[in-house]
C-alpha atoms as a PDB file:
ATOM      1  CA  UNK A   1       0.000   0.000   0.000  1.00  0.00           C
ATOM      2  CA  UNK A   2       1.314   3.408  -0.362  1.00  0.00           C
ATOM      3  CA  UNK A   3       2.341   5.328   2.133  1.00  0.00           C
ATOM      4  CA  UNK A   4       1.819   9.543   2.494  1.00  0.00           C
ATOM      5  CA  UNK A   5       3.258  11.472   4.829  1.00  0.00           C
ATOM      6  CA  UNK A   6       1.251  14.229   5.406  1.00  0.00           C
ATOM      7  CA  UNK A   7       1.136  17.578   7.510  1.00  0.00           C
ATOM      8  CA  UNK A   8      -2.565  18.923   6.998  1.00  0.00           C
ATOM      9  CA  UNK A   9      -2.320  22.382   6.973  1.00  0.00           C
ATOM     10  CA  UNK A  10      -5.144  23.472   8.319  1.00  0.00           C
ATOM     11  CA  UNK A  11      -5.182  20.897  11.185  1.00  0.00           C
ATOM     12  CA  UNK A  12      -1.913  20.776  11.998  1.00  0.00           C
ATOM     13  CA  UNK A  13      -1.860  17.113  12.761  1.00  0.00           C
ATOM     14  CA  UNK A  14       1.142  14.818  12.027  1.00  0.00           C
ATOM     15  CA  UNK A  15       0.708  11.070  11.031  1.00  0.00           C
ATOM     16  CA  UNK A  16       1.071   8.219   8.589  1.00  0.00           C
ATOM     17  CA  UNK A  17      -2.158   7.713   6.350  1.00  0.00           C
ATOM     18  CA  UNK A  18      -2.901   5.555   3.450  1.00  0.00           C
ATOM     19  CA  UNK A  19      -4.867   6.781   0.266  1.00  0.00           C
ATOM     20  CA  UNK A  20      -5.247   9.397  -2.406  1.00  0.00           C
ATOM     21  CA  UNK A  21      -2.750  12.279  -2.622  1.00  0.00           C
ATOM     22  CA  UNK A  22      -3.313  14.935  -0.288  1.00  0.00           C
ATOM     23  CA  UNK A  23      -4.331  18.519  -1.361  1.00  0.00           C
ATOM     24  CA  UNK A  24      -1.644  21.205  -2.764  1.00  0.00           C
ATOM     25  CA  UNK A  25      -2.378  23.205   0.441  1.00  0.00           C
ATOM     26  CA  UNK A  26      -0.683  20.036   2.561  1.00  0.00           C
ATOM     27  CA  UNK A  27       2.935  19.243   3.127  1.00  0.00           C
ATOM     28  CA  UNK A  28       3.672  16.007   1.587  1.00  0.00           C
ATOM     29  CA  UNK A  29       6.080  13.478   0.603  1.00  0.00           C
ATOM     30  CA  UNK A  30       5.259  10.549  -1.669  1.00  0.00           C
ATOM     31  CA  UNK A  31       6.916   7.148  -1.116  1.00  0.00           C
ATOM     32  CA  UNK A  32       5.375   4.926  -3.415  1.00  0.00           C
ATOM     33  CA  UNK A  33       7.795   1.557  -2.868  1.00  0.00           C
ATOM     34  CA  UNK A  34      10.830   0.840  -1.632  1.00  0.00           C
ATOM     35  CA  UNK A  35      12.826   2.464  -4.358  1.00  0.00           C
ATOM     36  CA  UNK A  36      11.103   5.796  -4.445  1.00  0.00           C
ATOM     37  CA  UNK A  37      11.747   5.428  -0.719  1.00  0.00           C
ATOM     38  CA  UNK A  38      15.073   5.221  -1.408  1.00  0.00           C
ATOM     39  CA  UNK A  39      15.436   8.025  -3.517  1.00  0.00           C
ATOM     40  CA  UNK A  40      14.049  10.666  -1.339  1.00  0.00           C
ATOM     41  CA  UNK A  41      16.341   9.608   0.972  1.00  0.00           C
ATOM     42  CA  UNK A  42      19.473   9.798  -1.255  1.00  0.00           C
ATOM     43  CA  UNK A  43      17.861  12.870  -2.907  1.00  0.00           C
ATOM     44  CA  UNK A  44      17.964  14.472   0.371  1.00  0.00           C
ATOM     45  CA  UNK A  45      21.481  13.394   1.316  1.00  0.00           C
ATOM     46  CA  UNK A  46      22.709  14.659  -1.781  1.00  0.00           C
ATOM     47  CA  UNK A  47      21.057  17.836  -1.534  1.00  0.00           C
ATOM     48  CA  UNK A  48      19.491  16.658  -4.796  1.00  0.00           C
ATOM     49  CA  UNK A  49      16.600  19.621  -4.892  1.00  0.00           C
ATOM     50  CA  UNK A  50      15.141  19.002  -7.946  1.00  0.00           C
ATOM     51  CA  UNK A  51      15.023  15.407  -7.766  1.00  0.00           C
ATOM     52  CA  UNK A  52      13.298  15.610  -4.593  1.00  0.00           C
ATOM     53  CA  UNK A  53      10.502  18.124  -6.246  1.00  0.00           C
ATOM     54  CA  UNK A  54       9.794  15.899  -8.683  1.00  0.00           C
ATOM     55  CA  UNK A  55       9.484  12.392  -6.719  1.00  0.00           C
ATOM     56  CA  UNK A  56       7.433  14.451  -3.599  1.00  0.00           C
ATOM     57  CA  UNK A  57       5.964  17.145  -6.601  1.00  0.00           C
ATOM     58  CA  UNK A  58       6.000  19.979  -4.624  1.00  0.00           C
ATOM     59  CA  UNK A  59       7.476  23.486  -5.427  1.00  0.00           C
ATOM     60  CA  UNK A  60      10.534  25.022  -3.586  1.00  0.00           C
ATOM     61  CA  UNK A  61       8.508  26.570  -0.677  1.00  0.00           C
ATOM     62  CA  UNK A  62       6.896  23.595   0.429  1.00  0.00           C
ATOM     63  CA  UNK A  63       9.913  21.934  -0.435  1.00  0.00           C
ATOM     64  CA  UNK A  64      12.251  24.269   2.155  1.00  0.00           C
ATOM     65  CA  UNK A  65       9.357  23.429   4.520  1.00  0.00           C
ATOM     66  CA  UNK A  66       9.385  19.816   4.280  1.00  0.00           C
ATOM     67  CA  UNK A  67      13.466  19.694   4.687  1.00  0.00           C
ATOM     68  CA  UNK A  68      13.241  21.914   7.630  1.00  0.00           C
ATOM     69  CA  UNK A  69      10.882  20.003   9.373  1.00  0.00           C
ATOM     70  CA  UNK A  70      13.004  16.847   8.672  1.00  0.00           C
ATOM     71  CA  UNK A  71      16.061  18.773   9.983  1.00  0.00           C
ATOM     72  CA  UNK A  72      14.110  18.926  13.359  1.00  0.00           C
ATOM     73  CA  UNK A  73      13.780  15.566  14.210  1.00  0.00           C
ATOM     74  CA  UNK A  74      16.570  13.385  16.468  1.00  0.00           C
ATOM     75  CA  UNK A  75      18.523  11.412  14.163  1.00  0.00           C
ATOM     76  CA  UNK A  76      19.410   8.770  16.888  1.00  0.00           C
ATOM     77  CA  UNK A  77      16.079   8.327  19.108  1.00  0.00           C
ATOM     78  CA  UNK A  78      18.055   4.925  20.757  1.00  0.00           C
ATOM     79  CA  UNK A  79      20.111   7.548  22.871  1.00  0.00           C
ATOM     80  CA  UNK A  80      17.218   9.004  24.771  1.00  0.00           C
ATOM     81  CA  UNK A  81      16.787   4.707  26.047  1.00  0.00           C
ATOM     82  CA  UNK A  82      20.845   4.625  26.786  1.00  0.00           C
ATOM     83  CA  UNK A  83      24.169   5.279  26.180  1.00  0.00           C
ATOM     84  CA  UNK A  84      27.463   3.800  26.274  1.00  0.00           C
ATOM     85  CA  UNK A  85      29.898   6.025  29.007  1.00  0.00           C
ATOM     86  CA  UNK A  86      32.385   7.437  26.735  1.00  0.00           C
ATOM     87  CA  UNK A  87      36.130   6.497  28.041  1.00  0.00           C
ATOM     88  CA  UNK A  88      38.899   9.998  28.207  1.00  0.00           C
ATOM     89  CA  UNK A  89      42.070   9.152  26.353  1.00  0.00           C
ATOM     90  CA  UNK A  90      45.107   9.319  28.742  1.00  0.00           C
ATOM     91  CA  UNK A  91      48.009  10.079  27.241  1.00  0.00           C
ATOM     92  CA  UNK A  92      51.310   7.448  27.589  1.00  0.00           C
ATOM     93  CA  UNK A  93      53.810  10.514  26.632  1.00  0.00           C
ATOM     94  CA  UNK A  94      54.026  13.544  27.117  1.00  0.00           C
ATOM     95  CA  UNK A  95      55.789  16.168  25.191  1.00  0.00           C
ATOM     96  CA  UNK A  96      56.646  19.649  26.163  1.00  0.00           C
ATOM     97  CA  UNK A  97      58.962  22.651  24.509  1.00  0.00           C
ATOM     98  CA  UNK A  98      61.433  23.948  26.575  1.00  0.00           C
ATOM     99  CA  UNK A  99      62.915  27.539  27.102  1.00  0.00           C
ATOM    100  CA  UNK A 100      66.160  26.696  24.681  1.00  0.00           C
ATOM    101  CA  UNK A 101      63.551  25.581  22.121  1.00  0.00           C
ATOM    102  CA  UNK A 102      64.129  22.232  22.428  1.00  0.00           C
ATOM    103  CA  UNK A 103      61.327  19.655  23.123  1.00  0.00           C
ATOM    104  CA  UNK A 104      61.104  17.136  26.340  1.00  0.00           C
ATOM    105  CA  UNK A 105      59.251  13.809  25.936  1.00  0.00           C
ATOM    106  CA  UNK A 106      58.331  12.400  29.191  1.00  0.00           C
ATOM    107  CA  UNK A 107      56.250   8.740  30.024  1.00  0.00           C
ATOM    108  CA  UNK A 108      52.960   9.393  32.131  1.00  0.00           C
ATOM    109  CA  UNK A 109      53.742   7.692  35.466  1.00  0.00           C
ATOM    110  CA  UNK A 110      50.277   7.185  35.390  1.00  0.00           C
ATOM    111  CA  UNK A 111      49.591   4.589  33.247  1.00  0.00           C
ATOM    112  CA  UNK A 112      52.379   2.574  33.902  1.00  0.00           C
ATOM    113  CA  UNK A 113      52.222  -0.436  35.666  1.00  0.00           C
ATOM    114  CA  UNK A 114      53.601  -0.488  39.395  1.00  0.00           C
ATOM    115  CA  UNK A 115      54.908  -3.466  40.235  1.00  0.00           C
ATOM    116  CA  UNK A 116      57.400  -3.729  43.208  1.00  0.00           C
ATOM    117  CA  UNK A 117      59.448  -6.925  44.633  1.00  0.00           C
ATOM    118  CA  UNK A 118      58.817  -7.025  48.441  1.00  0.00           C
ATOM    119  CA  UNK A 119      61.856  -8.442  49.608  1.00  0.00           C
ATOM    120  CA  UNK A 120      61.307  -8.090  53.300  1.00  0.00           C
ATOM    121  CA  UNK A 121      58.553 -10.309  53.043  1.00  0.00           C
ATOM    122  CA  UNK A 122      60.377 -12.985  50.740  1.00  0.00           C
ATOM    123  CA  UNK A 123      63.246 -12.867  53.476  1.00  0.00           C
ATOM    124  CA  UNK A 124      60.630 -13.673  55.711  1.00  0.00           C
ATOM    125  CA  UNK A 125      59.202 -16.846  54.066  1.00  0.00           C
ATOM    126  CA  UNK A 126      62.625 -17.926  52.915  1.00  0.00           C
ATOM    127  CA  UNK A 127      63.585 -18.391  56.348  1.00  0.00           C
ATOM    128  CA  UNK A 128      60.608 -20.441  57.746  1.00  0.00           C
ATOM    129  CA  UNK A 129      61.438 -22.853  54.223  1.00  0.00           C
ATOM    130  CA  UNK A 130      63.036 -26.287  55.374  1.00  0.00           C
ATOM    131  CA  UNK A 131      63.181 -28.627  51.948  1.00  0.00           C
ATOM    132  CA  UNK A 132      65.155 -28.162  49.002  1.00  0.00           C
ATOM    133  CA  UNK A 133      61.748 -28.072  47.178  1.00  0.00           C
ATOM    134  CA  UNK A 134      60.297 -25.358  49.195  1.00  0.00           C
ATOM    135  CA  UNK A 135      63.226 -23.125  48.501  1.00  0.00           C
ATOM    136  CA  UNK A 136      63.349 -23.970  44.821  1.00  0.00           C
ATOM    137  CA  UNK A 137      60.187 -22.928  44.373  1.00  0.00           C
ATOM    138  CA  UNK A 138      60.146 -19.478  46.447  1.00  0.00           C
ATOM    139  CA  UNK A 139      63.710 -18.751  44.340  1.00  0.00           C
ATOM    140  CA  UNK A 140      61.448 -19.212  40.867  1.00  0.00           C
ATOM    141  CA  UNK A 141      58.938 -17.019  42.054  1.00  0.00           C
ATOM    142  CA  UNK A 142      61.599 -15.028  43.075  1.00  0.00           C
ATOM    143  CA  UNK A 143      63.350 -15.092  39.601  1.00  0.00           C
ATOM    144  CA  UNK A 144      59.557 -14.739  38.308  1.00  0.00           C
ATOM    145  CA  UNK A 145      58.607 -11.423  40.125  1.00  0.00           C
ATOM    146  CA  UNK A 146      62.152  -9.343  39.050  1.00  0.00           C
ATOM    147  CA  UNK A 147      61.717 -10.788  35.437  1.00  0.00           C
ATOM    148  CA  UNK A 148      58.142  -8.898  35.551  1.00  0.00           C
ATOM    149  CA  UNK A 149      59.803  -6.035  37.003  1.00  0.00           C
ATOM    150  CA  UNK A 150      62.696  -5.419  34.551  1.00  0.00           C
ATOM    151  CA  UNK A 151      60.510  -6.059  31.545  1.00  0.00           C
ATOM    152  CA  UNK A 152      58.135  -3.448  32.351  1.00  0.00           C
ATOM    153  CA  UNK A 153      60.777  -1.115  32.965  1.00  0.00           C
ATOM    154  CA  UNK A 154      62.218  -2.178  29.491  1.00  0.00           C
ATOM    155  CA  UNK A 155      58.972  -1.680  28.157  1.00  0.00           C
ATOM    156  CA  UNK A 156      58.335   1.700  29.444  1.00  0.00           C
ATOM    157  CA  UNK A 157      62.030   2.679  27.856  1.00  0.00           C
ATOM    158  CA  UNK A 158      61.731   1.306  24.638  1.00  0.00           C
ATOM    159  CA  UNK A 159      58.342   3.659  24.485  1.00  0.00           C
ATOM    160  CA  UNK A 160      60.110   6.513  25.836  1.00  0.00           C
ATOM    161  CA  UNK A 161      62.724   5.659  23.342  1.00  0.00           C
ATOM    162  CA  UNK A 162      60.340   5.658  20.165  1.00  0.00           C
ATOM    163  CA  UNK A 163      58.877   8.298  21.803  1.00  0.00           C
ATOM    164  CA  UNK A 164      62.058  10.380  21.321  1.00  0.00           C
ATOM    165  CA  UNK A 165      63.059   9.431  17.657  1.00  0.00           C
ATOM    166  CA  UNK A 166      59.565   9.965  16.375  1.00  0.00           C
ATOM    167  CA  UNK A 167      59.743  13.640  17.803  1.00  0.00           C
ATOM    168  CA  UNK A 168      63.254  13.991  16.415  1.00  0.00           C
ATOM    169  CA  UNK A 169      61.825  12.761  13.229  1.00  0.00           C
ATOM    170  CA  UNK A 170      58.546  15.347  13.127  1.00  0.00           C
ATOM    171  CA  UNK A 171      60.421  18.248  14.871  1.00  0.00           C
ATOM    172  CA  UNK A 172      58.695  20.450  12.454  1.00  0.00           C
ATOM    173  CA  UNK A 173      54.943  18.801  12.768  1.00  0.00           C
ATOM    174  CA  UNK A 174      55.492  20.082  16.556  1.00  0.00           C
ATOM    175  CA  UNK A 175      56.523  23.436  15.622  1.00  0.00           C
ATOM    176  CA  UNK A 176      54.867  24.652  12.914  1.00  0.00           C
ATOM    177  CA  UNK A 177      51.744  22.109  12.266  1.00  0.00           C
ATOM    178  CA  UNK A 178      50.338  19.311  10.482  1.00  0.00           C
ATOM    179  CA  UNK A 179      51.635  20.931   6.651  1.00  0.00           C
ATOM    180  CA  UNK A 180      54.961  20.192   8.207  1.00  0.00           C
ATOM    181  CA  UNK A 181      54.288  16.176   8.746  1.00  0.00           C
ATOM    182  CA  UNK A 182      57.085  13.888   7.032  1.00  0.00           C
ATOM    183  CA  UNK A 183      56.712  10.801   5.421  1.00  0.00           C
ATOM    184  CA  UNK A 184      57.295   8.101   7.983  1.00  0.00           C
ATOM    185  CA  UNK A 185      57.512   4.803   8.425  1.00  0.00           C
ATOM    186  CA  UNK A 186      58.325   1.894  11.084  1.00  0.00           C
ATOM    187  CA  UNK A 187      61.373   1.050   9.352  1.00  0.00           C
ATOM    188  CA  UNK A 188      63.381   4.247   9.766  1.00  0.00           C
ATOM    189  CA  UNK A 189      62.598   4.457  13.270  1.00  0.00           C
ATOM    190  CA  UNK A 190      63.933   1.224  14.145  1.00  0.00           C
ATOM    191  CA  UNK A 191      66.965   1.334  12.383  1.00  0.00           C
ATOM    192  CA  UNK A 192      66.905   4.835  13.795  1.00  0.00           C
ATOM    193  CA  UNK A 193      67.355   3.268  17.699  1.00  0.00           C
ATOM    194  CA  UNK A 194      68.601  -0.293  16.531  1.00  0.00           C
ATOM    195  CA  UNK A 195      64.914  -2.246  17.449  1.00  0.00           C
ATOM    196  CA  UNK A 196      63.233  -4.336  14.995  1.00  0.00           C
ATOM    197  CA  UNK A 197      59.834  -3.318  13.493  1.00  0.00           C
ATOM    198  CA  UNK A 198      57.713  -5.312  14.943  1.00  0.00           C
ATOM    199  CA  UNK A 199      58.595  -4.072  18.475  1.00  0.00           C
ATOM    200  CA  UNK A 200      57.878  -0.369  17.288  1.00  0.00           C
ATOM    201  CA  UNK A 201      54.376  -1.467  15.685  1.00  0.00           C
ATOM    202  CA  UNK A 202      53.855  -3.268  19.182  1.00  0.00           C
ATOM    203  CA  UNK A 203      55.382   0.180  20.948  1.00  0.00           C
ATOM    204  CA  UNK A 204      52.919   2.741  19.261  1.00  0.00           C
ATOM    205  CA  UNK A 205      50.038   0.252  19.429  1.00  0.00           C
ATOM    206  CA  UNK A 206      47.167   2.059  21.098  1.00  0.00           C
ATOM    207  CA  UNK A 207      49.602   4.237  22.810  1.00  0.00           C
ATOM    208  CA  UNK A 208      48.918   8.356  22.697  1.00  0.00           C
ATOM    209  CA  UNK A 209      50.970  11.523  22.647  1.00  0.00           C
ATOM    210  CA  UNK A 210      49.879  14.673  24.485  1.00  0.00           C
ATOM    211  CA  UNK A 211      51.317  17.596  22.897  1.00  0.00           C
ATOM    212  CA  UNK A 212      50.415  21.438  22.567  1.00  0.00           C
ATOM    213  CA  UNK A 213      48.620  20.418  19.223  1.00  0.00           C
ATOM    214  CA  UNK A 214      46.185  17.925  21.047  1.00  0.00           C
ATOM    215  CA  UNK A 215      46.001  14.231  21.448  1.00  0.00           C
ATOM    216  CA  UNK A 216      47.505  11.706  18.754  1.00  0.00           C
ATOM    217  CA  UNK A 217      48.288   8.450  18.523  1.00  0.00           C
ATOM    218  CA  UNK A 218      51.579   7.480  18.046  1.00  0.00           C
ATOM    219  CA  UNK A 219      50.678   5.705  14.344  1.00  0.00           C
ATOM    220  CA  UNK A 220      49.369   8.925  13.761  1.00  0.00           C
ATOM    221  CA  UNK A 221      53.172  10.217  12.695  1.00  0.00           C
ATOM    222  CA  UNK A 222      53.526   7.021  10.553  1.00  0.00           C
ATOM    223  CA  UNK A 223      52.316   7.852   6.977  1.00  0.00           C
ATOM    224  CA  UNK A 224      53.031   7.050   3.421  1.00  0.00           C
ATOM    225  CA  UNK A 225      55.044   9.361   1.055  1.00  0.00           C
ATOM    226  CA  UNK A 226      53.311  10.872  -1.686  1.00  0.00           C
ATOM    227  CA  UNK A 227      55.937  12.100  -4.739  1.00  0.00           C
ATOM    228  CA  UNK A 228      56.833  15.656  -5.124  1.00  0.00           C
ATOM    229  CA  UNK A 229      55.897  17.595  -8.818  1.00  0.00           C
ATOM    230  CA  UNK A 230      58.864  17.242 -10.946  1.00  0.00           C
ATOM    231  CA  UNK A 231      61.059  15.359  -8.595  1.00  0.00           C
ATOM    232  CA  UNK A 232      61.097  17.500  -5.742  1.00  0.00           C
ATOM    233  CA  UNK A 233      60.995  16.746  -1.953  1.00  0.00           C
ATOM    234  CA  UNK A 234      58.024  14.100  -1.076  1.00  0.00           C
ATOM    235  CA  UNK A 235      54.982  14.951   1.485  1.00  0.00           C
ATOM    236  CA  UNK A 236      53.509  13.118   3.785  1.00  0.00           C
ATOM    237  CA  UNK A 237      49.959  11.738   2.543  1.00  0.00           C
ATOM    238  CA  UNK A 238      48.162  13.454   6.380  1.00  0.00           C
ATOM    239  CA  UNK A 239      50.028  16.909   5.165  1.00  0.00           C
ATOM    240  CA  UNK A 240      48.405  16.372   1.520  1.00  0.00           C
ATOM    241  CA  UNK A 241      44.905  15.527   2.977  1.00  0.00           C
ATOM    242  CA  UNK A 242      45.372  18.711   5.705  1.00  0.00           C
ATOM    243  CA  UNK A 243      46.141  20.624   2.661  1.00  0.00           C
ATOM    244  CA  UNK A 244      42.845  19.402   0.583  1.00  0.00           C
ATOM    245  CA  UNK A 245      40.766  20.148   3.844  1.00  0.00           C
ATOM    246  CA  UNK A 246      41.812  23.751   3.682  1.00  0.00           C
ATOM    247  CA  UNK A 247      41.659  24.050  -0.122  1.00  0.00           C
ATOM    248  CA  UNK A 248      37.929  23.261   0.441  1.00  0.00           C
ATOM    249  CA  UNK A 249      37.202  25.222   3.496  1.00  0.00           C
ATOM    250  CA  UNK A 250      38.663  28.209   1.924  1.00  0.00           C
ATOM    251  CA  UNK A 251      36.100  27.785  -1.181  1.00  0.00           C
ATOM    252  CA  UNK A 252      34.256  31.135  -1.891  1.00  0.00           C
ATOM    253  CA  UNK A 253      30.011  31.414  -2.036  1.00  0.00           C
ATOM    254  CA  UNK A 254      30.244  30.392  -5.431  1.00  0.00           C
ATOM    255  CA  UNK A 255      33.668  28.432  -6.045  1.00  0.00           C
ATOM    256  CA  UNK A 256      33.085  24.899  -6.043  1.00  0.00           C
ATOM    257  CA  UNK A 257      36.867  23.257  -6.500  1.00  0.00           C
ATOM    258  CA  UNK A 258      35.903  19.893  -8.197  1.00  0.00           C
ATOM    259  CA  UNK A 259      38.554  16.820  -7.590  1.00  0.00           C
ATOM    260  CA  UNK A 260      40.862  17.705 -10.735  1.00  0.00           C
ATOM    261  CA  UNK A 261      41.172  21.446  -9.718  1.00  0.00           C
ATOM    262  CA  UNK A 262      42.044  20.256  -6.727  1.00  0.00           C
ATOM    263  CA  UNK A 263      45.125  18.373  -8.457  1.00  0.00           C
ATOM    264  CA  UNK A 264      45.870  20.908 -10.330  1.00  0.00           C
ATOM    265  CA  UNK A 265      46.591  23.642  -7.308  1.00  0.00           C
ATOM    266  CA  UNK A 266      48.368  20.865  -5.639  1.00  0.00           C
ATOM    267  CA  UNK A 267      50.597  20.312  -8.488  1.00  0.00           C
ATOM    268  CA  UNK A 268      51.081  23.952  -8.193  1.00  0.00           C
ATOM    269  CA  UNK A 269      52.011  23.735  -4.720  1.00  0.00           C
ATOM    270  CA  UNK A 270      54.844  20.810  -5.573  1.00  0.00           C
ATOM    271  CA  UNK A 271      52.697  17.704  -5.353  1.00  0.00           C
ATOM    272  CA  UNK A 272      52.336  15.274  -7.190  1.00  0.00           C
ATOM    273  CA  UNK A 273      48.496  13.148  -7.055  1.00  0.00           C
ATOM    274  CA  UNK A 274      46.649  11.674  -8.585  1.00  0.00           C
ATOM    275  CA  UNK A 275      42.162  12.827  -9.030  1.00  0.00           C
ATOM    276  CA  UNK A 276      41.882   9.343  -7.468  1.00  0.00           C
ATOM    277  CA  UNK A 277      44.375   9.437  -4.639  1.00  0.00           C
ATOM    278  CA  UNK A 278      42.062  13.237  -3.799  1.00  0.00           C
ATOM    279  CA  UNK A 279      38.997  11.438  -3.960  1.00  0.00           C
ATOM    280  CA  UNK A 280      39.782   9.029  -1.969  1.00  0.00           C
ATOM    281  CA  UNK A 281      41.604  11.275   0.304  1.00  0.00           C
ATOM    282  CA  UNK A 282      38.126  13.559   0.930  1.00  0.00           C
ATOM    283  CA  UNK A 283      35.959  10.604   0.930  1.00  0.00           C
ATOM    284  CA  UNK A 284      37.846   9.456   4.159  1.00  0.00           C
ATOM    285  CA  UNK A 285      37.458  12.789   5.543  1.00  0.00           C
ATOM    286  CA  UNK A 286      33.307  13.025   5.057  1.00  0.00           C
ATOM    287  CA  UNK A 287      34.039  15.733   2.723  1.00  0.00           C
ATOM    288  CA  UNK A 288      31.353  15.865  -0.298  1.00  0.00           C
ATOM    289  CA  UNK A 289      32.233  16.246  -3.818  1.00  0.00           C
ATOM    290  CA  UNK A 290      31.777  19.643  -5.588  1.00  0.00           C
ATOM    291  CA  UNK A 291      28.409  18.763  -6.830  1.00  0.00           C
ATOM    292  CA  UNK A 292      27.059  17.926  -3.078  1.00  0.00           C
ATOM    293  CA  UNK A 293      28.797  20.917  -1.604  1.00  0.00           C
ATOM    294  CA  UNK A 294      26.876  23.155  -4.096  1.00  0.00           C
ATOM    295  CA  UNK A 295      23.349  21.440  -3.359  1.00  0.00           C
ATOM    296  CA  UNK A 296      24.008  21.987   0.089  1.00  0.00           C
ATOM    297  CA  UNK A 297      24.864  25.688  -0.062  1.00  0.00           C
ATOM    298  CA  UNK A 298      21.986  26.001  -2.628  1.00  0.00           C
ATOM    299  CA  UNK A 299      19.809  24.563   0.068  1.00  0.00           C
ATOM    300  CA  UNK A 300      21.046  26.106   2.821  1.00  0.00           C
ATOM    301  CA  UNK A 301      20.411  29.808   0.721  1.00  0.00           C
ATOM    302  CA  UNK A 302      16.852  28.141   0.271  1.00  0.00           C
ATOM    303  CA  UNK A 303      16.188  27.516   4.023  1.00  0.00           C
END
């Protein structure tokens, strides 16, 4: 059965209703199937106007009226019945500049592990222990309990020591911003502090840096080189993607920069990409193509 639903003007009264279109005078929209469903709902995502006039055929007024309404309404009812309690990130490292311009990376005491060797109270049992057995086995726990104890102190070095060479390595990302990232990767900080990868992808494994920029995780600083124009010095692919974001938030009220303009005043800039690789690149940032961006200004002028 189709389904209408309407807003009677006169009445005021909200509901679903099967039936006959409803007069001019009533804000409508017409979902006749799944598909045409469908289409409203892309329609409106994509800012789509005209498609959406035609599938609900209203004019722009009612039109306006009917997307405001929409805009009104909770897009996630479920959190009014509960909600998971969001966990703070606390930072593993923290890193501060210093008068001489230098920077100083320390480890958050606080999340390390404290683990301590009471050796009063082993002293104590050792003595009361009679058998060969019983002291064997109070010496492996012993042994056990210091092994524990030195690795987690090695641990918390080895991250203070990645800690340090990735700094060293984005000195400028500190002090001038994200334009300044470098390429990185795992490799040339291990061979950097004579560790093997996998212990530096283990090392900046859900592990966070708290600097005067914010919050980031440690694989944040790790990314892929993207080539320079005509051979010059490469950039790192979070740089390039920083750069897009402010190519489009700098857009005028009517300058749309479509995916190849975008290559184009990168190539300007020294860098060289491909549409694809800037597609990609503002698809995983939520950032809508040209053609959405203009709908949504168009409707936003509407509204």
């Amino acid at each position: 059965m189709p389904r209408i639903y309407t807003r009677a003007g006169d009445a005021g009264q909200t509901g679903l209703v099967g039936g006959e279109r409803v007069s001019k005078d009533s804000l409508r929209i017409h979902c006749f199937g799944a598909v045409d469903e469908c289409s409203c709902v892309i329609g409106l995502a994509r800012r789509d106007l005209a498609a959406l006039k035609k599938i609900c055929g209203v004019g722009d007024e009612d039109l306006a009226e009917m997307i405001a309404e929409i805009r009104q309404l909770n897009p996630k009812p479920g959190l009014a019945f509960g909600s998971a309690v969001i966990q703070p990130i606390v930072p593993d490292v923290f890193v501060r500049a210093t008068p001489d311009g230098a920077w100083l990376v320390e480890l958050n005491s606080d999340t390390l592990p404290k683990v301590l060797v009471n050796q009063t109270y082993y002293a104590t049992v050792s003595a009361t222990a009679r058998r060969d057995a019983e002291k064997s086995y109070l010496a492996e726990c012993l042994q056990n309990a210091t092994w524990l104890v030195r690795a987690l102190d090695q641990r918390a070095r080895t991250i203070l020591k990645v800690a340090n060479e990735i700094v060293r390595q984005q000195d400028a990302f500190f002090a001038r911003g994200v334009e300044h990232l470098r390429p990185l990767n795992l490799k040339t900080v291990a061979e950097a502090i004579g560790m093997h990868e996998s212990t530096v992808s283990r090392v900046t494994a859900n592990k966070y840096m708290a600097t005067s920029r914010g919050i980031f995780e440690l694989k944040y600083f790790f990314t892929s080189a993207i080539a320079g124009a005509h051979g010059g010095e490469t950039h790192s692919a979070e740089a390039v993607r920083h750069r897009i974001r402010q190519l489009i938030d700098a857009e005028g009220a009517s300058e749309f920069l479509s995916d190849d303009t975008i290559v184009e005043k990168l190539r300007e800039a020294g860098i060289d990409i491909a549409r694809r690789t800037v597609a990609k690149y503002r698809e995983a940032m939520r950032i809508p193509s040209s053609v959405q961006r203009r709908r949504e200004k168009q409707t936003a002028i509407v509204n």
